[in-house]
Protein backbone atom coordinates (compact mmCIF):
# COMPACT_ATOMS: atom_id res chain seq x y z
CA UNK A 1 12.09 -0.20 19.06
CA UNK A 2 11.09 -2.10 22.42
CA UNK A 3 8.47 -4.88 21.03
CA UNK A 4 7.50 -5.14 24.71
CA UNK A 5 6.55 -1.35 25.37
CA UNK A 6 4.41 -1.29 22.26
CA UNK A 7 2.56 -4.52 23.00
CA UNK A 8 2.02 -3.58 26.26
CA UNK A 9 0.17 0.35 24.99
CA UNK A 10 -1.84 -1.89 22.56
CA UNK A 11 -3.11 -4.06 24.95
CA UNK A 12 -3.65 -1.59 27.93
CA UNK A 13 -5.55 0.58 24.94
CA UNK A 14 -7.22 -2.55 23.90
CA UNK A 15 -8.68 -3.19 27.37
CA UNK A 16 -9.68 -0.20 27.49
CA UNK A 17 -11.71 0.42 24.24
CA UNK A 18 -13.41 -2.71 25.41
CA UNK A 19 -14.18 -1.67 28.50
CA UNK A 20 -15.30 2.12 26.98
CA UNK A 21 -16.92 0.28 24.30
CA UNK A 22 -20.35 -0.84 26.72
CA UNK A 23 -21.13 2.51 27.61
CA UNK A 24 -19.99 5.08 25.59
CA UNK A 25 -18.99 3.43 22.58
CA UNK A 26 -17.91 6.68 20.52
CA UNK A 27 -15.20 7.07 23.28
CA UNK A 28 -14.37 3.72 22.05
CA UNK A 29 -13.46 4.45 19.23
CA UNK A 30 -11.30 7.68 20.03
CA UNK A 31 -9.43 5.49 22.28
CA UNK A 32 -8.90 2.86 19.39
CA UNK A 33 -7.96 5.72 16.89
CA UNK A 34 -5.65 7.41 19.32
CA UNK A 35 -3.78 4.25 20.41
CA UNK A 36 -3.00 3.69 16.59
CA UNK A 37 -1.69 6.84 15.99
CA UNK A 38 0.62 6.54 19.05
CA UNK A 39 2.08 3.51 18.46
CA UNK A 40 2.35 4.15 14.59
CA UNK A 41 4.05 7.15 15.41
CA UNK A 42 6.49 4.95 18.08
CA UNK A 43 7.23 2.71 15.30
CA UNK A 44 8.27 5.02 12.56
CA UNK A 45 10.62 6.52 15.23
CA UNK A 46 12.22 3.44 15.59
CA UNK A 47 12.54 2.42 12.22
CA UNK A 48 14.24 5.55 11.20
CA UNK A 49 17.62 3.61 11.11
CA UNK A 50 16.72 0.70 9.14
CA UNK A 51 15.09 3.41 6.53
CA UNK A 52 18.80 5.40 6.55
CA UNK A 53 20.52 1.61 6.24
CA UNK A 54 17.94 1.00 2.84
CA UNK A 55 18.67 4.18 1.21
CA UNK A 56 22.82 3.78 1.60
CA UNK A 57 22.32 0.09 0.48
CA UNK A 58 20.30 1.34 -2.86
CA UNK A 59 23.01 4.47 -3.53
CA UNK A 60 25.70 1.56 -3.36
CA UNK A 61 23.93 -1.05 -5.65
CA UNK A 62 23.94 2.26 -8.17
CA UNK A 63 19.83 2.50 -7.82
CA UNK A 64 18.10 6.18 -8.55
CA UNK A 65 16.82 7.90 -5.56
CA UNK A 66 13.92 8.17 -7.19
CA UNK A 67 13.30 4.52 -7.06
CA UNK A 68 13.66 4.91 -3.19
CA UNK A 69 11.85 7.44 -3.10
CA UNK A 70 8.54 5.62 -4.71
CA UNK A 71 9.29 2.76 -2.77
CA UNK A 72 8.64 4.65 0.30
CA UNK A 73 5.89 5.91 -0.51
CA UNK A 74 4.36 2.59 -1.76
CA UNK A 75 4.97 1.30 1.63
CA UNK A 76 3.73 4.15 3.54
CA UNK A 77 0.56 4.08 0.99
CA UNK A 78 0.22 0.06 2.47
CA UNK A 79 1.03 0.99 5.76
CA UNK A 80 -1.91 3.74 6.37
CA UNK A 81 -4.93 1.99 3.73
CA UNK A 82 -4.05 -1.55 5.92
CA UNK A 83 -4.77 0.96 9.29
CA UNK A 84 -7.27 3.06 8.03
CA UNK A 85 -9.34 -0.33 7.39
CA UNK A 86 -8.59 -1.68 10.20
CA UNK A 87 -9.98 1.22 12.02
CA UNK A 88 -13.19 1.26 9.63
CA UNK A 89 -13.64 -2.81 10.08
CA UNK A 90 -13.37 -2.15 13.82
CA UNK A 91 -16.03 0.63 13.80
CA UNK A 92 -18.52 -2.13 11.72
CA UNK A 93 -17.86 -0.38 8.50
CA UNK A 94 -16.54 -3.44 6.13
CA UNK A 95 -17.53 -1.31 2.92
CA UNK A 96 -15.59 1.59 3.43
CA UNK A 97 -12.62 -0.59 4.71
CA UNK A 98 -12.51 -2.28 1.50
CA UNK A 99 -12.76 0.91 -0.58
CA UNK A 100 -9.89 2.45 0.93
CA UNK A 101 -8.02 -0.70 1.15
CA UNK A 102 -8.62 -0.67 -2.66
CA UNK A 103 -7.95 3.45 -3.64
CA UNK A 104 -4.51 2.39 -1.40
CA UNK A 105 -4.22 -0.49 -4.51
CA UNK A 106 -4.59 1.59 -7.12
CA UNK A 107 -2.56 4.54 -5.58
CA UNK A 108 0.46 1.30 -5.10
CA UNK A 109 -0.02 1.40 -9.21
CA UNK A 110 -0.20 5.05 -10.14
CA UNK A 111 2.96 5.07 -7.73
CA UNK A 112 4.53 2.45 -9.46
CA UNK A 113 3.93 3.50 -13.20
CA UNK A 114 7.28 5.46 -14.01
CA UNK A 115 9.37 2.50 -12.59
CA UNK A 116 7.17 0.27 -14.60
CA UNK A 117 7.97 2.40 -17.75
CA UNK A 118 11.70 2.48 -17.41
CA UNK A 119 11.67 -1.15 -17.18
CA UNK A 120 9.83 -1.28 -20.46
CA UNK A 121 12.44 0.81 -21.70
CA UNK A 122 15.35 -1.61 -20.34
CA UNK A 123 13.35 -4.75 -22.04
CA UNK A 124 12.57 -3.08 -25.32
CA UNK A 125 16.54 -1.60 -25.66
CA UNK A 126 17.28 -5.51 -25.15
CA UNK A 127 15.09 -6.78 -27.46
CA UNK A 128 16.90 -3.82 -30.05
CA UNK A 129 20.32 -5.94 -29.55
């Protein structure tokens, strides 16, 4: 992942938006949206390796996949809610940012309630001894 490339889209796409932004402010925002979706997509291709590294480091500590599996997802879940407001706070919608910011909260919990419950289990089996 070259820090440098990606830095340099944003702010090319930043400048841009800006400039876009005083006359035709809808193209703006397709600039703004597009430019996330690029380098979101650029990142995830470069941290592909690091996600393969994670999963051979949870087989070896003996973890389920299914715990890596809804960690994943609880970080892709933060991941799009934090961009999705970003793009609403940008567009002068606060309100709707902090909905889905929120619904990405609660979606972290639903996520998280099975690995909650087995480590009720674990407690309650020690408590048993």
């Amino acid at each position: 992942m070259d820090l440098i490339a990606i830095a340099g889209a944003g702010l090319v796409a930043a400048a841009a938006a800006v400039l876009l932004r005083q006359y035709k402010p809808e193209y703006a925002m397709l600039i703004s949206l597009a430019a996330a979706g690029l380098l979101l997509s650029w990142i995830l291709a470069g941290i592909i390796p690091a996600l393969h590294s994670i999963q051979r480091m949870m087989e070896d500590a003996g973890y389920s996949p299914e715990a890596l599996q809804i960690l994943l997802k609880c970080l892709g879940v933060c991941y799009l809610s934090e961009i999705a407001g970003q793009i609403c706070r940008e567009a002068g919608q606060t309100a709707i940012a902090s909905k889905i910011e929120l619904a990405g909260k609660m979606l972290v919990l639903l996520l998280c309630l099975p690995l909650f419950e087995q480590l009720l289990q674990y407690a309650l089996t020690l408590v048993h001894l």
